[in-house]
Protein backbone atom coordinates (compact mmCIF):
# COMPACT_ATOMS: atom_id res chain seq x y z
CA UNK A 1 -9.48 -12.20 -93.69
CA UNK A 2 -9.39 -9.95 -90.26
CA UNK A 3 -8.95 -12.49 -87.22
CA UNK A 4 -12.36 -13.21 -85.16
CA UNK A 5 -12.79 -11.26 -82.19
CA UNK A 6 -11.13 -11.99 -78.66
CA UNK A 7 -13.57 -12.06 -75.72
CA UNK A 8 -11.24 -11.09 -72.76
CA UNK A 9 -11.78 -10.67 -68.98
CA UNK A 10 -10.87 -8.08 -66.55
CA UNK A 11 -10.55 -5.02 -64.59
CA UNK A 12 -11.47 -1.95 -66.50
CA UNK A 13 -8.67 1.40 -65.31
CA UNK A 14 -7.90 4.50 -66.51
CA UNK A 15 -4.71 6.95 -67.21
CA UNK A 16 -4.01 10.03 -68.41
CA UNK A 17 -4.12 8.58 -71.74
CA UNK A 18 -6.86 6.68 -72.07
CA UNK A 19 -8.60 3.03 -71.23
CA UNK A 20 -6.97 -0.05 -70.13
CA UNK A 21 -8.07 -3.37 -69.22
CA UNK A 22 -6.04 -5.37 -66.28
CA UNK A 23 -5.84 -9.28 -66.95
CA UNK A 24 -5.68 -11.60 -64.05
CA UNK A 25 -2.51 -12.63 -65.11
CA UNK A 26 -0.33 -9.56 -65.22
CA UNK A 27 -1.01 -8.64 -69.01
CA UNK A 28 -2.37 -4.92 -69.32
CA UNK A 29 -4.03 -4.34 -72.95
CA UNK A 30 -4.46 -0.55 -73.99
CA UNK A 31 -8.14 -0.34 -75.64
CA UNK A 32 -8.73 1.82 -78.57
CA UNK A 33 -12.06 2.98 -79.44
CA UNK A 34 -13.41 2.69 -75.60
CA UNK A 35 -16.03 5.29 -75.08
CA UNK A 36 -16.11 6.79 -71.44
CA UNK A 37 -17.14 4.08 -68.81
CA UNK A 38 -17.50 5.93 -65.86
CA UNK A 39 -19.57 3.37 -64.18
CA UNK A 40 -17.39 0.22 -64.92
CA UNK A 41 -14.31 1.76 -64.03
CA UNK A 42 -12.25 -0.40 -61.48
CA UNK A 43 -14.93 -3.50 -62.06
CA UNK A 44 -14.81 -6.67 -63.86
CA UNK A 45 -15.39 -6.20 -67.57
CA UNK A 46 -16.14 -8.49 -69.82
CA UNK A 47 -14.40 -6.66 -73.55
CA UNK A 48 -14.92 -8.25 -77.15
CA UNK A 49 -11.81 -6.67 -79.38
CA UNK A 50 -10.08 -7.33 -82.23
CA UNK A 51 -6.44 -7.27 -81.62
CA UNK A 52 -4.44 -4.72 -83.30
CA UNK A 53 -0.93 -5.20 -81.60
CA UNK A 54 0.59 -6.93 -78.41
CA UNK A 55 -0.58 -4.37 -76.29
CA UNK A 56 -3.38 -2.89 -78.30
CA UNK A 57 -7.04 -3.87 -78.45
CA UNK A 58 -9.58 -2.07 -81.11
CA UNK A 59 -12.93 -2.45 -78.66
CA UNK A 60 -15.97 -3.58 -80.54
CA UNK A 61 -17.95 -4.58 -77.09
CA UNK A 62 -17.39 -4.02 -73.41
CA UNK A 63 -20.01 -4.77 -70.19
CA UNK A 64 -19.69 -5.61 -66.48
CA UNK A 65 -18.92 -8.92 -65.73
């Protein structure tokens, strides 16, 4: 059974290897299957994701939040 989704919150950034999304708290979750976001970059995002590792998210969703 795959695990239900996560609905996180946070600040959408970029590096040179692809899309990450800043947590409040510290945590920074690399985001798989992001398409390019030019206009949500460095805003609050809103990202629905299934987890795939302890640092890796597999992006189903993401909007400004």
């Amino acid at each position: 059974m795959a695990a239900a989704p996560l609905r996180l919150h946070g600040r959408l950034r970029r590096n040179a290897r692809g899309f990450l999304l800043e947590m409040d708290d510290g945590h920074v979750w690399r985001l798989r299957g992001a398409q390019d976001f030019p206009p949500l970059l460095d805003t609050a995002v809103i990202v629905e994701a299934r987890k795939a590792s302890s640092i890796l998210l597999d992006v189903l969703w993401m909007g400004p939040a």
